[in-house]
N, C-alpha and C. Protein backbone atom coordinates (compact mmCIF):
# COMPACT_ATOMS: atom_id res chain seq x y z
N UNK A 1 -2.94 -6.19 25.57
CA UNK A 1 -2.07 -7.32 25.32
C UNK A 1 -1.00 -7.33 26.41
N UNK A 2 -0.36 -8.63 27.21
CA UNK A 2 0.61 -8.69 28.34
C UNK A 2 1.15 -8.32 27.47
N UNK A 3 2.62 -8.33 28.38
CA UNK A 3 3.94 -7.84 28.06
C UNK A 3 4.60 -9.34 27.00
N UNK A 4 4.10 -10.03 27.96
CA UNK A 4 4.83 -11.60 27.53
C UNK A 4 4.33 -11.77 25.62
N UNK A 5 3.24 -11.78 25.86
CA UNK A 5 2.41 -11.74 24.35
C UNK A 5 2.94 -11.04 23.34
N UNK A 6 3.26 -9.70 24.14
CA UNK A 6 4.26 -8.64 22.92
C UNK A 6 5.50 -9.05 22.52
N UNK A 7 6.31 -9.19 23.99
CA UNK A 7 7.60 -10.20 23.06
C UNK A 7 7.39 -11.46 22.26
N UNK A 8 6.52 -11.94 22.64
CA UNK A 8 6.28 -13.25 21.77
C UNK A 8 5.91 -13.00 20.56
N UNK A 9 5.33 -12.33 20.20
CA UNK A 9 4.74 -11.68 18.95
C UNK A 9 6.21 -10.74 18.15
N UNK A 10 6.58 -9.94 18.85
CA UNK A 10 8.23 -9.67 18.28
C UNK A 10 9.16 -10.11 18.06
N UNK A 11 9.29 -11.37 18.69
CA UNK A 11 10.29 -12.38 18.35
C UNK A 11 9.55 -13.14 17.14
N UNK A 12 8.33 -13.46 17.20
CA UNK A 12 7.56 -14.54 15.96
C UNK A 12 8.07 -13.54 14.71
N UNK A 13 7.80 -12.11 14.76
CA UNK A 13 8.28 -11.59 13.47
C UNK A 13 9.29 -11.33 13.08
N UNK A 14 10.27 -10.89 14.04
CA UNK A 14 11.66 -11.36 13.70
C UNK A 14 12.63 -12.65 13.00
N UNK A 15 11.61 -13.31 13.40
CA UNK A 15 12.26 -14.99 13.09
C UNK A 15 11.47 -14.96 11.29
N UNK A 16 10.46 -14.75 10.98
CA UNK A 16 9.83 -14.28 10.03
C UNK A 16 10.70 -13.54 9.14
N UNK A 17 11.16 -12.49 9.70
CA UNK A 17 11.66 -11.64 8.19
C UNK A 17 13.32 -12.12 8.19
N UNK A 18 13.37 -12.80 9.05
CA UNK A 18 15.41 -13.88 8.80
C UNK A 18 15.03 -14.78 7.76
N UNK A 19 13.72 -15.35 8.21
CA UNK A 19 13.33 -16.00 7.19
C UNK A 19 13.13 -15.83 5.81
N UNK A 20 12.09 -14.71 5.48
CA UNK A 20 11.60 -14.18 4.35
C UNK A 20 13.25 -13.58 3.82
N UNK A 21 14.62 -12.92 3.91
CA UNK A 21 15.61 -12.53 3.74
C UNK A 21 16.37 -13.83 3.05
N UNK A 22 16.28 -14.98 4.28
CA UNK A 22 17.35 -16.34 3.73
C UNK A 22 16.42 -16.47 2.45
N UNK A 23 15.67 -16.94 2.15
CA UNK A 23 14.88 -17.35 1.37
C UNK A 23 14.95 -16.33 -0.31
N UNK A 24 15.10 -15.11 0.12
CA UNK A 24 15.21 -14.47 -0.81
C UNK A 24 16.88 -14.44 -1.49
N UNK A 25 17.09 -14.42 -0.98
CA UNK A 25 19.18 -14.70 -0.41
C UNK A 25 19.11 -15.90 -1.86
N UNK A 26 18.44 -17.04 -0.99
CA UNK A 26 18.32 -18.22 -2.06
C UNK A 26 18.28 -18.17 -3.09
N UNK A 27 17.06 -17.39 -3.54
CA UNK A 27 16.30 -17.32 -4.76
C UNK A 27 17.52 -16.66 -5.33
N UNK A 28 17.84 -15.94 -5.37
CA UNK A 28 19.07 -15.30 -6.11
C UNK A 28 19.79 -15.67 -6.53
N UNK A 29 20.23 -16.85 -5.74
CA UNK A 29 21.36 -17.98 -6.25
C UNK A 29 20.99 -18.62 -7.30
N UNK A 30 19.98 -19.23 -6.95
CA UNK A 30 19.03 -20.81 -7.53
C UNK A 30 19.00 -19.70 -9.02
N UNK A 31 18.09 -18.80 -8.67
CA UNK A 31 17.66 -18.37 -10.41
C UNK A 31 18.46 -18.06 -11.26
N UNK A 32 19.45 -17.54 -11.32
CA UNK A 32 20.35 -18.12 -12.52
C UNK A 32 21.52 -19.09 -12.71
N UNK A 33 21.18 -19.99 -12.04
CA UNK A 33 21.61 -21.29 -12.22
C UNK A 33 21.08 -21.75 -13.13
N UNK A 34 19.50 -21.90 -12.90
CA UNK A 34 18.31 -22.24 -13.63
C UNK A 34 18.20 -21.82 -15.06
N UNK A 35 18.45 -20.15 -15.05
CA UNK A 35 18.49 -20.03 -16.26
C UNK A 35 19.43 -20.28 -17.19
N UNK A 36 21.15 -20.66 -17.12
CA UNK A 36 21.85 -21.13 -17.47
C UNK A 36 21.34 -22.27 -18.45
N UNK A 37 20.58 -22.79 -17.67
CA UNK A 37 20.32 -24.46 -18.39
C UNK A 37 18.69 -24.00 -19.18
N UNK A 38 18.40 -23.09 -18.76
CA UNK A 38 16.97 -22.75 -19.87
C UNK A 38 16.89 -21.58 -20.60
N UNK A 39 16.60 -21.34 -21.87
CA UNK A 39 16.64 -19.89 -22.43
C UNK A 39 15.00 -19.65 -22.68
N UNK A 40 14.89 -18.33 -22.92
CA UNK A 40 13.52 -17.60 -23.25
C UNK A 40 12.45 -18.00 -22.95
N UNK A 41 11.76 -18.57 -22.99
CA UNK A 41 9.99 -19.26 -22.91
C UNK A 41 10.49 -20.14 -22.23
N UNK A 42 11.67 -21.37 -22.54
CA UNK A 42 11.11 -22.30 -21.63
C UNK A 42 11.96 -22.13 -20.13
N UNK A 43 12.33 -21.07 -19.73
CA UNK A 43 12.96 -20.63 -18.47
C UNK A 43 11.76 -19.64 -17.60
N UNK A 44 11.26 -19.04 -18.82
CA UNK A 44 9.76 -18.48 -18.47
C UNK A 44 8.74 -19.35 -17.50
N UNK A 45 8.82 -20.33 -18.40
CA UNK A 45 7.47 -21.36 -18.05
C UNK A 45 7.99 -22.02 -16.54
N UNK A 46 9.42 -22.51 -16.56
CA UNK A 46 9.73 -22.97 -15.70
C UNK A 46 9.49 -22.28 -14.49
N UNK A 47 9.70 -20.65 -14.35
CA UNK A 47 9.98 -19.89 -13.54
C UNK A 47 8.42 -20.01 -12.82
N UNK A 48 7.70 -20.11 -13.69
CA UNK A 48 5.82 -19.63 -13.31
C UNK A 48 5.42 -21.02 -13.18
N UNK A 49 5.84 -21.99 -13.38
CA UNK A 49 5.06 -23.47 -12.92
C UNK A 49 5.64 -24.47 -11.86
N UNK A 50 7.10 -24.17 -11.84
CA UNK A 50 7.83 -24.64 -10.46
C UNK A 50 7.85 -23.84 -9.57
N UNK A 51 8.59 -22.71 -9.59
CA UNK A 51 9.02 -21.70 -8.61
C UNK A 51 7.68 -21.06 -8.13
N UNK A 52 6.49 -21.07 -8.74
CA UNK A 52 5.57 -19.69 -8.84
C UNK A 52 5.96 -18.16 -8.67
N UNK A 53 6.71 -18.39 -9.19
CA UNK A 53 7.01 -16.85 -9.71
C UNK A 53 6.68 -15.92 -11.11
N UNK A 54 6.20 -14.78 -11.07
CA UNK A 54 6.28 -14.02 -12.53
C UNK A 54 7.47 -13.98 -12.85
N UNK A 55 7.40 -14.26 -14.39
CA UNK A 55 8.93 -13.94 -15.06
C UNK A 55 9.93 -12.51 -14.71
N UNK A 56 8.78 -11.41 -14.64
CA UNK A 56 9.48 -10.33 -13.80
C UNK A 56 10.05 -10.32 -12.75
N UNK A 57 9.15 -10.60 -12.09
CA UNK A 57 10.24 -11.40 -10.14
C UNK A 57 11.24 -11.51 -10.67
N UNK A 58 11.57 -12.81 -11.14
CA UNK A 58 12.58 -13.76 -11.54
C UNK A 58 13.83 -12.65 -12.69
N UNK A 59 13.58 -12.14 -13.07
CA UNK A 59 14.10 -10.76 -13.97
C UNK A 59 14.51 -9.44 -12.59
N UNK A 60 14.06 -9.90 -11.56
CA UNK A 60 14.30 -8.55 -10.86
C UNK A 60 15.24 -9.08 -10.27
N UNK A 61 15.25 -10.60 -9.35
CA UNK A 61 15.97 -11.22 -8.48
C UNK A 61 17.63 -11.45 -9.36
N UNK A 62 17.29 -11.77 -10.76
CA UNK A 62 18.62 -11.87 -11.18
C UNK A 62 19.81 -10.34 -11.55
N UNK A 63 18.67 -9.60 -11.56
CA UNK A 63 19.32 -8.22 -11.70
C UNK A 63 19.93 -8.09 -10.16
N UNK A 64 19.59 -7.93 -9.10
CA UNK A 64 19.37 -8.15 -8.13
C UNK A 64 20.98 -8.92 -7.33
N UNK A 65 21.32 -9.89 -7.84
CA UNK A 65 22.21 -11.15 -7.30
C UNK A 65 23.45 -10.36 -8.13
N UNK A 66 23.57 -9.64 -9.46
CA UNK A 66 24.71 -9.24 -10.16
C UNK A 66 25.42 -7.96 -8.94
């Protein structure tokens, strides 16, 4: 592999995990906002049919944001 290819490829994943970080950053916020306005099952359902997330995710991320 050039040299050029390698930085290009190290910068593509760098920009990647700023990404995958903001994004998670987000989720932290957003999810208990969300759950504020939903309790038990139907914050569940919400979590797994909008977000696609398992309710656990969503249980880890809010532990997570405290």
């Amino acid at each position: 592999m050039s040299p050029a290819v390698e930085r290009f490829l190290r910068c593509h994943a760098d920009r990647i995990r700023r990404q995958c970080v903001a994004s998670i950053i987000e989720i932290r916020k957003a999810v208990p906002l969300a759950r504020h306005y939903l309790s038990g099952a139907k914050f569940q359902a919400w979590i797994e049919t909008e977000i696609g997330l398992s309710a656990r995710s969503a249980q880890k991320h809010m532990r997570a944001a405290k």
